[in-house]
Protein backbone atom coordinates (compact mmCIF):
# COMPACT_ATOMS: atom_id res chain seq x y z
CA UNK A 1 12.20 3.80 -16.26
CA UNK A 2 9.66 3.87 -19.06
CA UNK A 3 11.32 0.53 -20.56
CA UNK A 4 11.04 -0.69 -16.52
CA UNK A 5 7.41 0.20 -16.54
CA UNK A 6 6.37 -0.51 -20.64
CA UNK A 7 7.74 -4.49 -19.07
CA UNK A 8 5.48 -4.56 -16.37
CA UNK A 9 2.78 -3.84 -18.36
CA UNK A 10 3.55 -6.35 -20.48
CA UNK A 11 3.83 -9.23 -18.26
CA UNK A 12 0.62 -7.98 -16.50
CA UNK A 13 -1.05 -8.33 -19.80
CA UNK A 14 -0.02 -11.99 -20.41
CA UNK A 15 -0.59 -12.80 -17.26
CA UNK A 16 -4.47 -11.63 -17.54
CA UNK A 17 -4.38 -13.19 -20.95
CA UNK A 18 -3.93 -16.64 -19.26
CA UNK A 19 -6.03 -16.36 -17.21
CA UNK A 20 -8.99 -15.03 -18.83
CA UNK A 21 -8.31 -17.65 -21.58
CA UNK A 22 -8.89 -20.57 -18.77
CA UNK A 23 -11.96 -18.65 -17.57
CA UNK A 24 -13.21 -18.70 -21.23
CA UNK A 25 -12.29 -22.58 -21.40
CA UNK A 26 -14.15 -23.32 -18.16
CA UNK A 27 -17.16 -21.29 -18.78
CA UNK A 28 -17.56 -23.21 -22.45
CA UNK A 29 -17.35 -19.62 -24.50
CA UNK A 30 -16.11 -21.59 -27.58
CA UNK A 31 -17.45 -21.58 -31.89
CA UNK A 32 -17.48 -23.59 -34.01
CA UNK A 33 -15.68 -23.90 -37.37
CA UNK A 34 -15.92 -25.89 -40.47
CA UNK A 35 -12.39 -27.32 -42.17
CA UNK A 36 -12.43 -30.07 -44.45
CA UNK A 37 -16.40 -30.76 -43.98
CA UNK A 38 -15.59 -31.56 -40.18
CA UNK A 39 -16.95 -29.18 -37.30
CA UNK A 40 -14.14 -28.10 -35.23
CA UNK A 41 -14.75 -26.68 -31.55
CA UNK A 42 -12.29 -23.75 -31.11
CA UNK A 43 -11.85 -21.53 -27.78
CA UNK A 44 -12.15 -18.10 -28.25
CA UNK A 45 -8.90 -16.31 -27.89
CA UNK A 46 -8.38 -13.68 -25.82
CA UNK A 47 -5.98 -10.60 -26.71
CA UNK A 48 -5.41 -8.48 -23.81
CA UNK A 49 -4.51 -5.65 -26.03
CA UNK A 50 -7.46 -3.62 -26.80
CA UNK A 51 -8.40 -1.83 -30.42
CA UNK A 52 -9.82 1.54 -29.35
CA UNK A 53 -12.16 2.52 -31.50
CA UNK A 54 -13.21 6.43 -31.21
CA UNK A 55 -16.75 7.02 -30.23
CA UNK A 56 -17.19 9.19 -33.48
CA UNK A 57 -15.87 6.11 -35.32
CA UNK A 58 -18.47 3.56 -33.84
CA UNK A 59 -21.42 5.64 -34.36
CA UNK A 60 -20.49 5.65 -38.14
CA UNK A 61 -19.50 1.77 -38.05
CA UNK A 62 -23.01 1.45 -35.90
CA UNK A 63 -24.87 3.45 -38.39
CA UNK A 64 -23.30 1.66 -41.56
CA UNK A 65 -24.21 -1.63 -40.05
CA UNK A 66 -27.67 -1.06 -39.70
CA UNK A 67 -27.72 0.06 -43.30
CA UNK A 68 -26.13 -3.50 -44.28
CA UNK A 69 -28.34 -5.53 -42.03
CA UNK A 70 -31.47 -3.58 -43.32
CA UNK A 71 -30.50 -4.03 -47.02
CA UNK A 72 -29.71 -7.79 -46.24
CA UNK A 73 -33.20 -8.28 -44.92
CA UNK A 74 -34.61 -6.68 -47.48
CA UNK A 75 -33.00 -9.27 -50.25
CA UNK A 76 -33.75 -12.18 -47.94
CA UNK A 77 -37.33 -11.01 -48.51
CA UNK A 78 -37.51 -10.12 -52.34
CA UNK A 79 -35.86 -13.18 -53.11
CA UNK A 80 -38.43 -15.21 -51.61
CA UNK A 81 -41.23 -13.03 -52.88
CA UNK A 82 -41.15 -10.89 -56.05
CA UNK A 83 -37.34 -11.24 -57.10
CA UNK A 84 -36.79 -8.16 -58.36
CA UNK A 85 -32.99 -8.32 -57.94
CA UNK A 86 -32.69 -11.22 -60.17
CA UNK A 87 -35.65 -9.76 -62.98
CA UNK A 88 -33.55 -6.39 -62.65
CA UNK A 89 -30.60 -8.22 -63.26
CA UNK A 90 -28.74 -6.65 -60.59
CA UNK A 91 -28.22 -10.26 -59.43
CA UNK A 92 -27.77 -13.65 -61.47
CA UNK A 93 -30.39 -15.67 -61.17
CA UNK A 94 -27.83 -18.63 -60.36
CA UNK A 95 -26.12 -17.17 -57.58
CA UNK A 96 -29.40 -17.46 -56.00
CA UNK A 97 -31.02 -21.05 -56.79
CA UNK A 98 -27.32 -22.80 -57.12
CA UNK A 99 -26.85 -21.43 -53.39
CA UNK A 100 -26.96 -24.13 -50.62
CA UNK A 101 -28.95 -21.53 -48.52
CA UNK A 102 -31.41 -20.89 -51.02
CA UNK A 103 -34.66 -23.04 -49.60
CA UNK A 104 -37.48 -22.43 -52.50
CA UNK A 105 -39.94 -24.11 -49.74
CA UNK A 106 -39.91 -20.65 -48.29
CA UNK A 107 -40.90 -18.72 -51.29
CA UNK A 108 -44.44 -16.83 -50.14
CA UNK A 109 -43.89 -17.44 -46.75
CA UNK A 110 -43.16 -14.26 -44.66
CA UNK A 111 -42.00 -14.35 -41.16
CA UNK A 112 -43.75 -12.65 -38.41
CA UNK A 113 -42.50 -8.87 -38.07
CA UNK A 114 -41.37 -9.51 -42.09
CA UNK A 115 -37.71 -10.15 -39.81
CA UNK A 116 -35.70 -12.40 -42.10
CA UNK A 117 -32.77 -11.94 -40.25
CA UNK A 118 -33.24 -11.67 -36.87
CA UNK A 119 -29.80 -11.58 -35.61
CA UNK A 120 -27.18 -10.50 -37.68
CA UNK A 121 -23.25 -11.49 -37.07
CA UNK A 122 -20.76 -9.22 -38.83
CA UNK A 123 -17.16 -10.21 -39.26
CA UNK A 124 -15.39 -6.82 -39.26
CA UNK A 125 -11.30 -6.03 -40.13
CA UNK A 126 -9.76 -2.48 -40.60
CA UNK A 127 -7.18 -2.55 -43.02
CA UNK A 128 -3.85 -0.64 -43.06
CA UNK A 129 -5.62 2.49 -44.68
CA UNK A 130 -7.50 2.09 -41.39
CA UNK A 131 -11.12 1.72 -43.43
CA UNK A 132 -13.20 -1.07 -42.16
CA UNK A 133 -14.64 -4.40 -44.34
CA UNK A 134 -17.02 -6.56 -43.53
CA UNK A 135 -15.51 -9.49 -44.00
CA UNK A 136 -18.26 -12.33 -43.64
CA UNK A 137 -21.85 -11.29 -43.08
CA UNK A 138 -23.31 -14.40 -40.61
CA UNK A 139 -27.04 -14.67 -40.83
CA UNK A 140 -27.89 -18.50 -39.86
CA UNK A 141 -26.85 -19.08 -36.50
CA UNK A 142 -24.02 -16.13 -35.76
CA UNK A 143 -21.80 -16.99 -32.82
CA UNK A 144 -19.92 -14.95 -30.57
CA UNK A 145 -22.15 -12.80 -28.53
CA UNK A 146 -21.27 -14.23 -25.71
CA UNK A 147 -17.88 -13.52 -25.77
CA UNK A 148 -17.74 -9.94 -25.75
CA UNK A 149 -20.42 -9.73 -22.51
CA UNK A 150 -17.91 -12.37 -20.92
CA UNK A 151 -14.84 -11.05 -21.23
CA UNK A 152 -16.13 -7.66 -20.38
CA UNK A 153 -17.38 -8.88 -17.26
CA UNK A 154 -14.09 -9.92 -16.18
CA UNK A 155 -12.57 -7.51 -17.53
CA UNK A 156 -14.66 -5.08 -15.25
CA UNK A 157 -13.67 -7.67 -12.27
CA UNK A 158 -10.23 -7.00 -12.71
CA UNK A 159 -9.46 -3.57 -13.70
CA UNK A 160 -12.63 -1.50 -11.99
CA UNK A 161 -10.42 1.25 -12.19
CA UNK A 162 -10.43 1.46 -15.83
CA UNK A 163 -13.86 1.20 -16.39
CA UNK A 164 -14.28 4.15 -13.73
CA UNK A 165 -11.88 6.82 -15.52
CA UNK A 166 -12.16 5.65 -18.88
CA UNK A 167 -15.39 6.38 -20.82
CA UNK A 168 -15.84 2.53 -22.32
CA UNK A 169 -19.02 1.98 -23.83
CA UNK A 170 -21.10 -0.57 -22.02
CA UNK A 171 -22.69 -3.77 -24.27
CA UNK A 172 -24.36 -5.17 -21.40
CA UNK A 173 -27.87 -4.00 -22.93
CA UNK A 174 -26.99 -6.63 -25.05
CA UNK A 175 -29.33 -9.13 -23.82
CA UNK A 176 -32.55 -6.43 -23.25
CA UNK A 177 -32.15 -5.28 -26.96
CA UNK A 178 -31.95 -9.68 -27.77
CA UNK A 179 -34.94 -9.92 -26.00
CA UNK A 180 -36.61 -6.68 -27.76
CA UNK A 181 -36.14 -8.04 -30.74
CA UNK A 182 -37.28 -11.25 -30.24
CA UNK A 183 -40.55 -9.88 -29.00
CA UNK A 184 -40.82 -8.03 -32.18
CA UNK A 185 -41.28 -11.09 -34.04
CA UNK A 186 -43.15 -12.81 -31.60
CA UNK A 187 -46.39 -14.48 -32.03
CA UNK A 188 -46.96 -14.65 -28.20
CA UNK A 189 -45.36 -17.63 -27.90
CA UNK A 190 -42.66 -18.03 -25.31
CA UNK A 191 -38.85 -16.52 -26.75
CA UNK A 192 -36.25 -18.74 -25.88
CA UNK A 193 -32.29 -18.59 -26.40
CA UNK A 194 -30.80 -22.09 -26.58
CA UNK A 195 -26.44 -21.93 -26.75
CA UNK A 196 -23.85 -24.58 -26.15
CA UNK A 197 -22.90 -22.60 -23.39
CA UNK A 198 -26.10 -22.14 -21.50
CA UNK A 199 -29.80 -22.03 -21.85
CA UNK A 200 -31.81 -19.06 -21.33
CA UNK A 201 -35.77 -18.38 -21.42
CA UNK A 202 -37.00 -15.04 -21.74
CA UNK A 203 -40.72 -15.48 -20.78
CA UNK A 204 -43.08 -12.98 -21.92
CA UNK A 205 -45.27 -11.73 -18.47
């Protein structure tokens, strides 16, 4: 009986998987990678088998990333004002000017808010020991947000249920937060969020 209802599951799964995966391919929720110096346009996979994270395990991953975006900022802005790092010698000077993100037309300049890095995307993977790395720290153009609201909203769609009995934190103050944070840099200009996928304006009142 449990074998009976472990298949079920199963096929339920793969079944969702599909079609998620096509709602994802209609709805354009796709990134881009680099191989060979050609851009490659790749739909993001879905795996109907979740990772639960414990809520006293995301706080600490939450806090720890806020640490690493913080301290990332804070380079981005010493190395394109005093350069202490590299007179400290706590980095080599040629890991910084050899870099093909290194632009020394920005050197002086500081961005409104002293925000660097407005939006930072951070390739997690827990390892077998189950601690987590940050595998890739995306600071440029990170990809990917939309994903997670996506899916999630299907998700919801099609298992209500689940999202009524299980205590799943909700990331749909996602796009408030975006939109905090862009009017904490802003210069009273009108904020605006450009994607492949879609455009959006958020308009100051």
């Amino acid at each position: 009986m449990i074998e009976s209802a472990a298949r079920r599951l199963a096929h339920e799964l793969v079944n969702r998987r599909e079609a998620i995966n096509r709602e994802l391919s209609r709805n354009g929720v796709r990134f881009g990678i680099y191989k060979n110096g050609e851009y490659h346009d790749r739909l993001f996979p879905y795996d109907p088998v979740p990772r639960i994270i414990e809520s006293d395990e995301y706080d600490e991953l939450e806090k720890g990333l806020k640490q690493r975006v913080n301290a990332l900022n804070a380079y981005l802005k010493d190395i394109y004002s005093d350069k202490r790092i590299i007179h400290d010698g706590v980095v080599p000077e040629e890991y910084v000017y050899t870099s093909a993100g290194y632009f020394p037309q920005v050197n002086g300049v500081t961005p409104p808010g002293g925000i660097f890095a407005h939006i930072a995307g951070e390739d997690l993977v827990q390892g077998e020991d189950g601690r987590w790395w940050v595998l890739e720290d995306n600071l440029r153009i990170p990809s990917g947000a939309s994903y997670p609201l996506f899916v999630r909203d299907i998700e919801r769609r099609i298992s209500p249920r689940l999202f009524r009995d299980v205590r799943i934190r909700d990331n749909r103050e996602y796009p408030r937060l975006l939109r905090k944070a862009m009017d904490f840099v802003s210069t009273e200009g009108i904020a605006v969020v450009l994607t492949p996928c879609f455009a959006s304006m958020f308009v100051r009142q």
